[in-house]
N, C-alpha and C. Protein backbone atom coordinates (compact mmCIF):
# COMPACT_ATOMS: atom_id res chain seq x y z
N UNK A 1 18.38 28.43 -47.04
CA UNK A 1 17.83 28.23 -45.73
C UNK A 1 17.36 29.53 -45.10
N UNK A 2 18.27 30.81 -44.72
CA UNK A 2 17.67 31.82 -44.66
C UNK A 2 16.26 32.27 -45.02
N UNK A 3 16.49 32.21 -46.10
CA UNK A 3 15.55 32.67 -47.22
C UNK A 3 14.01 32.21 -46.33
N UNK A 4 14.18 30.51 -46.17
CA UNK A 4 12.66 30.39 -45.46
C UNK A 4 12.24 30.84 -44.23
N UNK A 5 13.54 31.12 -43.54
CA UNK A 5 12.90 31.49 -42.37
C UNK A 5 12.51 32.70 -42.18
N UNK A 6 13.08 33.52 -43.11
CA UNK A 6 12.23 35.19 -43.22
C UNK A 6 11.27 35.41 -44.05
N UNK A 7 11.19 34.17 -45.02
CA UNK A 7 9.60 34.06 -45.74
C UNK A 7 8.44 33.88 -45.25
N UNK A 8 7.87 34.80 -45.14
CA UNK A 8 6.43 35.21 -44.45
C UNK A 8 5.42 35.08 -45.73
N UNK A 9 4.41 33.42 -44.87
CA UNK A 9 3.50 32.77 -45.37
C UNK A 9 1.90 33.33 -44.69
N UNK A 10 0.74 33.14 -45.55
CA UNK A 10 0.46 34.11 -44.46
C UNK A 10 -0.57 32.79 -44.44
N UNK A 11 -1.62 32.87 -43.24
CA UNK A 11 -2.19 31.26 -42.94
C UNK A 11 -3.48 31.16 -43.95
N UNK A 12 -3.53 29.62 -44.44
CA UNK A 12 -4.41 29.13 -45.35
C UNK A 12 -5.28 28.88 -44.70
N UNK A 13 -6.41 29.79 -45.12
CA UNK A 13 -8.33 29.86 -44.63
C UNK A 13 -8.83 29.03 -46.03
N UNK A 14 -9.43 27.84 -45.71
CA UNK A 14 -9.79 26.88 -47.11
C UNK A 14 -11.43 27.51 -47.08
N UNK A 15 -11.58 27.49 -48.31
CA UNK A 15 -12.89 28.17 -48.02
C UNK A 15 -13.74 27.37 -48.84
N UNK A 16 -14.73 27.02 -47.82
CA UNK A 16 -15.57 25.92 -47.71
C UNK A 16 -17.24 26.10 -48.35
N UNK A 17 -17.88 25.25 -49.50
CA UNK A 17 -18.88 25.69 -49.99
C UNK A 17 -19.53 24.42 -50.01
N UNK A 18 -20.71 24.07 -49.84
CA UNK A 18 -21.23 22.98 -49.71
C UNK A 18 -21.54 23.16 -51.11
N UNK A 19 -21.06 21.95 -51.60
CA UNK A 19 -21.31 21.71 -52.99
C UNK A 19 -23.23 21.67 -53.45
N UNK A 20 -23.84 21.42 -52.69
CA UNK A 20 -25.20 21.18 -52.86
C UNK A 20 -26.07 22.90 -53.40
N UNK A 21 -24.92 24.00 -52.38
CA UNK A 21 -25.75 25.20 -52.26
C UNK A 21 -25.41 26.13 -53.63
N UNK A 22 -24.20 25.33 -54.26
CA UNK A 22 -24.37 26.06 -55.70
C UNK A 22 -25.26 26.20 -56.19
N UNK A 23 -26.26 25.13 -56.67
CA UNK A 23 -27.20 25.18 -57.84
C UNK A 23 -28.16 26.37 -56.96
N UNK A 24 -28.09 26.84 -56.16
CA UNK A 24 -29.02 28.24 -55.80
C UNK A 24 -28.05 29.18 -55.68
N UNK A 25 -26.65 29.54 -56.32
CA UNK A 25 -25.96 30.80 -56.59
C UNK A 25 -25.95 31.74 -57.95
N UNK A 26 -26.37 32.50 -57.90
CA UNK A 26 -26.54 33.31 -59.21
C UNK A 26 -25.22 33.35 -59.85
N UNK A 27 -25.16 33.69 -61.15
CA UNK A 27 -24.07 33.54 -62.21
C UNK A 27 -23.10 34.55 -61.71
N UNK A 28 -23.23 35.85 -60.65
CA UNK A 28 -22.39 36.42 -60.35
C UNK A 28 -21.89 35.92 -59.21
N UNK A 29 -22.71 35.18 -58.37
CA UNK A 29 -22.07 34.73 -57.18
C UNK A 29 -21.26 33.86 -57.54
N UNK A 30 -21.49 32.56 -58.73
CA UNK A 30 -20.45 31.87 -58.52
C UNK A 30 -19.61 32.08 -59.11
N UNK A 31 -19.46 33.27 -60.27
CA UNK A 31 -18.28 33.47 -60.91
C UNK A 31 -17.32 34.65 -59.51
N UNK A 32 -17.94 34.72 -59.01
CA UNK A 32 -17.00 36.01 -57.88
C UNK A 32 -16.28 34.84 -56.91
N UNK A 33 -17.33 33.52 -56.65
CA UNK A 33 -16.40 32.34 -55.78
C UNK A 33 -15.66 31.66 -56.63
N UNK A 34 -15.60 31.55 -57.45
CA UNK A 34 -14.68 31.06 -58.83
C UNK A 34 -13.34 31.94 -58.95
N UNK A 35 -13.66 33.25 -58.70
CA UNK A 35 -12.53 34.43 -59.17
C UNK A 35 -11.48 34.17 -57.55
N UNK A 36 -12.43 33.92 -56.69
CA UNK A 36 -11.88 33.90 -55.44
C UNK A 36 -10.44 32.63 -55.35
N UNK A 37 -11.10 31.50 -55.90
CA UNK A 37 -10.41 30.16 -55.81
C UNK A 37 -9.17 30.47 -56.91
N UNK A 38 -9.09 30.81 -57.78
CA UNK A 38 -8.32 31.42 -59.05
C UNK A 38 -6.97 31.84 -57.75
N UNK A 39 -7.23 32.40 -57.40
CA UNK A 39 -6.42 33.90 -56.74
C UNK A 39 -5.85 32.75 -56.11
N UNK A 40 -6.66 31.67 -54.70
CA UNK A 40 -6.18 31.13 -53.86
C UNK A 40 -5.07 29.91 -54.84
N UNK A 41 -5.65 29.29 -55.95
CA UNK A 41 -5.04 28.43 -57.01
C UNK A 41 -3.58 28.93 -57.10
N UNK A 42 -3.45 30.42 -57.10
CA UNK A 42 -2.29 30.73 -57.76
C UNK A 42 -1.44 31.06 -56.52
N UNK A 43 -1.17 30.87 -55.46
CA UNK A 43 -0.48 31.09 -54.42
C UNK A 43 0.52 29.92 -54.62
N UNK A 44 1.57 30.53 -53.77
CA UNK A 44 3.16 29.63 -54.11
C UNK A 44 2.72 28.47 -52.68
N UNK A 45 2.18 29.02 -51.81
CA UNK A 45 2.42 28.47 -50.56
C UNK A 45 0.76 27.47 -50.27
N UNK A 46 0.27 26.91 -51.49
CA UNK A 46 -0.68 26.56 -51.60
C UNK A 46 -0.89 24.89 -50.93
N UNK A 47 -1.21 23.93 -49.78
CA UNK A 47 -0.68 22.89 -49.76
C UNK A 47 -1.36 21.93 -51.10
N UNK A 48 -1.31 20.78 -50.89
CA UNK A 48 -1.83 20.26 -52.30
C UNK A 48 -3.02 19.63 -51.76
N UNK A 49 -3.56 19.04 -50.42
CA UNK A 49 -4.80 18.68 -50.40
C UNK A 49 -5.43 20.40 -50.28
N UNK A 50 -5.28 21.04 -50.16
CA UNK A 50 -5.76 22.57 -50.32
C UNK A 50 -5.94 22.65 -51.88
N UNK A 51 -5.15 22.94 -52.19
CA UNK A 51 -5.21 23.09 -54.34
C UNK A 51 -6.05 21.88 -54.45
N UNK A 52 -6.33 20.89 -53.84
CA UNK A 52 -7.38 19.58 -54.42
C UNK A 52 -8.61 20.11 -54.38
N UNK A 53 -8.63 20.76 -53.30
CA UNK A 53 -9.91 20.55 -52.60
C UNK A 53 -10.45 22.00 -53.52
N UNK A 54 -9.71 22.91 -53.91
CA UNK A 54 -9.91 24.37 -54.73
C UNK A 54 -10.46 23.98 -56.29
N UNK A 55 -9.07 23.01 -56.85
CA UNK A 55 -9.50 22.76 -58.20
C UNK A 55 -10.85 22.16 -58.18
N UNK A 56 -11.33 20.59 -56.90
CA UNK A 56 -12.88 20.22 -57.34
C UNK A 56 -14.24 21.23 -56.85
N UNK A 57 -13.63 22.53 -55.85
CA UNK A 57 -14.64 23.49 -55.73
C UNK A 57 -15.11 24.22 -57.37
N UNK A 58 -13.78 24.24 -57.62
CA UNK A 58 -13.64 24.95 -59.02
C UNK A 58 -14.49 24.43 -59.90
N UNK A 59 -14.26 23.59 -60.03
CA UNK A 59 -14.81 22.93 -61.48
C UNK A 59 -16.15 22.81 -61.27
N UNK A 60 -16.75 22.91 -59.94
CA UNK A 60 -18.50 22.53 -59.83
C UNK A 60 -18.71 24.17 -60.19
N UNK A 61 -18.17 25.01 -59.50
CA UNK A 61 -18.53 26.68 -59.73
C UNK A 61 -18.40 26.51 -61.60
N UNK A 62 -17.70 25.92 -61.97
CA UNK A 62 -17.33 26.41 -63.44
C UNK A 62 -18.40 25.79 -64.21
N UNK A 63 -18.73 24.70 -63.64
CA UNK A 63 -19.82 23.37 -64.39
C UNK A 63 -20.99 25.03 -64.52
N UNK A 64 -21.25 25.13 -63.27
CA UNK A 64 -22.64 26.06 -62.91
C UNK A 64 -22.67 27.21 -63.26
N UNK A 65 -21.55 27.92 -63.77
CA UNK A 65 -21.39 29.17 -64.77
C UNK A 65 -21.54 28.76 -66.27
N UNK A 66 -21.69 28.15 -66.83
CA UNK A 66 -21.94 27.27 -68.06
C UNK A 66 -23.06 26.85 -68.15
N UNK A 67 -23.72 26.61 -67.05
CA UNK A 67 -25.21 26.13 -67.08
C UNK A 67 -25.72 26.83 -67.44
N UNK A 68 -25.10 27.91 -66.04
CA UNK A 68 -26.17 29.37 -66.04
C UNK A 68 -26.25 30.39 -67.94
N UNK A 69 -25.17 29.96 -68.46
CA UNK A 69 -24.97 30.85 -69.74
C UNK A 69 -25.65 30.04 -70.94
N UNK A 70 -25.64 28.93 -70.36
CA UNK A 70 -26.40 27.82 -71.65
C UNK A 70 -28.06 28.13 -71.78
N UNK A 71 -28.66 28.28 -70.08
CA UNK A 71 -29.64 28.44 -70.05
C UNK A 71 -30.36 30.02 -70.38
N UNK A 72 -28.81 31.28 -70.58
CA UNK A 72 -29.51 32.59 -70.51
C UNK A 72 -29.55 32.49 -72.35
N UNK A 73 -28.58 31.67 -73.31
CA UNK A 73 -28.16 31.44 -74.36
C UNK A 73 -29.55 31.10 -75.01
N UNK A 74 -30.06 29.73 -74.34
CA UNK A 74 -31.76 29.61 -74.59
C UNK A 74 -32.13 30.38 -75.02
N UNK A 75 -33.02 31.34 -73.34
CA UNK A 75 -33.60 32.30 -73.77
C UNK A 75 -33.90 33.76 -74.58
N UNK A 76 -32.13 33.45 -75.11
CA UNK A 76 -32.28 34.92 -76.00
C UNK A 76 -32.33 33.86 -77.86
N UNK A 77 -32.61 33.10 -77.24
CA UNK A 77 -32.44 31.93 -78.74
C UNK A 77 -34.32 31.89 -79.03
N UNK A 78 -34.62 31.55 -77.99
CA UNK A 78 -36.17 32.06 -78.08
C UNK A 78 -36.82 32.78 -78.48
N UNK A 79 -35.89 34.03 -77.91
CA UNK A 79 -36.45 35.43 -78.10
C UNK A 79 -36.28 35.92 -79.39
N UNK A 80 -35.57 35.16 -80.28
CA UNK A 80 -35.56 35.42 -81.59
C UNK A 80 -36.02 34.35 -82.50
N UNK A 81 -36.73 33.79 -82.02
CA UNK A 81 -37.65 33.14 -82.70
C UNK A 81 -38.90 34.04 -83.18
N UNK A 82 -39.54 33.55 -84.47
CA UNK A 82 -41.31 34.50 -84.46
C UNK A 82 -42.28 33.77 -84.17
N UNK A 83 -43.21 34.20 -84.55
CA UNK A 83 -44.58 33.86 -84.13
C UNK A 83 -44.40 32.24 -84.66
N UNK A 84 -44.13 32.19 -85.91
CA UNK A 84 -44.16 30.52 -86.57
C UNK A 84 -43.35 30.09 -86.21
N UNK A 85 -42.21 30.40 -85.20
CA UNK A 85 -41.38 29.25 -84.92
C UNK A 85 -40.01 29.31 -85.59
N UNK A 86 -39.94 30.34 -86.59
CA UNK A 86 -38.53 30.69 -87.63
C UNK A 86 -38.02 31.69 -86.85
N UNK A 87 -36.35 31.56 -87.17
CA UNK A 87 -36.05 32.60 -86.07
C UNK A 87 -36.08 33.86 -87.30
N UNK A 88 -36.16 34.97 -86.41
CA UNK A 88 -36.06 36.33 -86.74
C UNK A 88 -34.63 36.58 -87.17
N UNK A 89 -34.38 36.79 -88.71
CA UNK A 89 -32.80 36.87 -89.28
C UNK A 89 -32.44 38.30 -88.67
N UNK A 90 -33.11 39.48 -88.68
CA UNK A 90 -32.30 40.78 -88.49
C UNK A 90 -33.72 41.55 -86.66
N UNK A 91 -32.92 41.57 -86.33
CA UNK A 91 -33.39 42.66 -85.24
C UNK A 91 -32.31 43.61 -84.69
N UNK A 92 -33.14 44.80 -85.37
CA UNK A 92 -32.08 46.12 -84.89
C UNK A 92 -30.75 45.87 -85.65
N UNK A 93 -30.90 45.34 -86.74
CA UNK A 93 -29.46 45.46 -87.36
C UNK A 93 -28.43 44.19 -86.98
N UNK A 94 -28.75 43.28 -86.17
CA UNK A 94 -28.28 42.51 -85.42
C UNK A 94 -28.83 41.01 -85.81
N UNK A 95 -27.92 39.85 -86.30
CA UNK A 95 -28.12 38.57 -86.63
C UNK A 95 -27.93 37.83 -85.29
N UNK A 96 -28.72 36.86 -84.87
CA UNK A 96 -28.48 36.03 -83.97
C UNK A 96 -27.87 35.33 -83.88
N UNK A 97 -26.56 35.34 -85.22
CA UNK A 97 -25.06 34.63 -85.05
C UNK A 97 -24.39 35.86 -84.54
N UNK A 98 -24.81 37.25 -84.80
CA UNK A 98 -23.74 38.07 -84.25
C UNK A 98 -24.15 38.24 -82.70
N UNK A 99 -25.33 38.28 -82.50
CA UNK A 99 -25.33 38.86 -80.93
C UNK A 99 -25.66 38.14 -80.27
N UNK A 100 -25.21 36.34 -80.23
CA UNK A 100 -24.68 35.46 -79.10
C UNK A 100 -23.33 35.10 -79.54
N UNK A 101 -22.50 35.70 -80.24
CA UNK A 101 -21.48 35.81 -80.54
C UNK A 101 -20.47 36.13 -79.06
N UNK A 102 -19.05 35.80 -79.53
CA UNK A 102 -18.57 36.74 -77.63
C UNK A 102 -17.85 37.80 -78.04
N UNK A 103 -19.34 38.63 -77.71
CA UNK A 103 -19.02 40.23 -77.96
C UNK A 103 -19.00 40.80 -78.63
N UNK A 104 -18.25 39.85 -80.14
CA UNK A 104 -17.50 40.63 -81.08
C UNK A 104 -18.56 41.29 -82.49
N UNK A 105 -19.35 41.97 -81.88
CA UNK A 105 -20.45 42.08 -83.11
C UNK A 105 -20.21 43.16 -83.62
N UNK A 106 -20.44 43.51 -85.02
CA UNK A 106 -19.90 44.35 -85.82
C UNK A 106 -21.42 45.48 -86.79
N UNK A 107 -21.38 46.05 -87.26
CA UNK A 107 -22.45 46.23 -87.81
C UNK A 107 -22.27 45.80 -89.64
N UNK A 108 -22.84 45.43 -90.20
CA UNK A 108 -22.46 45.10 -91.51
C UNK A 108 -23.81 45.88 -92.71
């Protein structure tokens, strides 16, 4: 009992995003409002229509960081395509299984 009454909560600001105005946030904006909700997710003193309302902010930010990487994934899928339409096996030393790879590219 003690314990709660000297436990200092500090007040829950729900932070509010109109779900509509994602699809015009760049891949850093919504991964920085994504990183934001993470942080608020992990609080002890979280209520649960609060954590509801975080996890379905979440998951639209997360849908739209996936978009955004599917669609940058495209264009470097393009970009290694050639003139006929075959993709380009080596550029700069680099296979287009290794460098949409995550990260882990090696030189061989």
């Amino acid at each position: 009992m003690k314990e709660s009454k000297t436990r200092k909560t500090r007040q829950q600001q729900v932070v509010t995003i109109d779900h509509g105005s994602i699809s015009e946030f760049t891949f850093e904006q919504a991964l920085t409002e994504l990183e934001k909700i993470v942080s608020e997710l992990e609080r002890e003193d979280l209520t649960l229509d609060n954590a509801l309302h975080y996890f379905e902010l979440g998951v639209h930010l997360a849908r739209h960081c996936d978009s955004k990487l599917k669609g940058a994934q495209g264009k470097v899928t393009e970009l290694f395509k050639g003139q006929q339409g075959q993709f380009i096996e080596n550029v700069l030393g680099l296979s287009l299984e290794s460098f949409v790879a995550d990260g882990d590219i090696t030189d061989e």
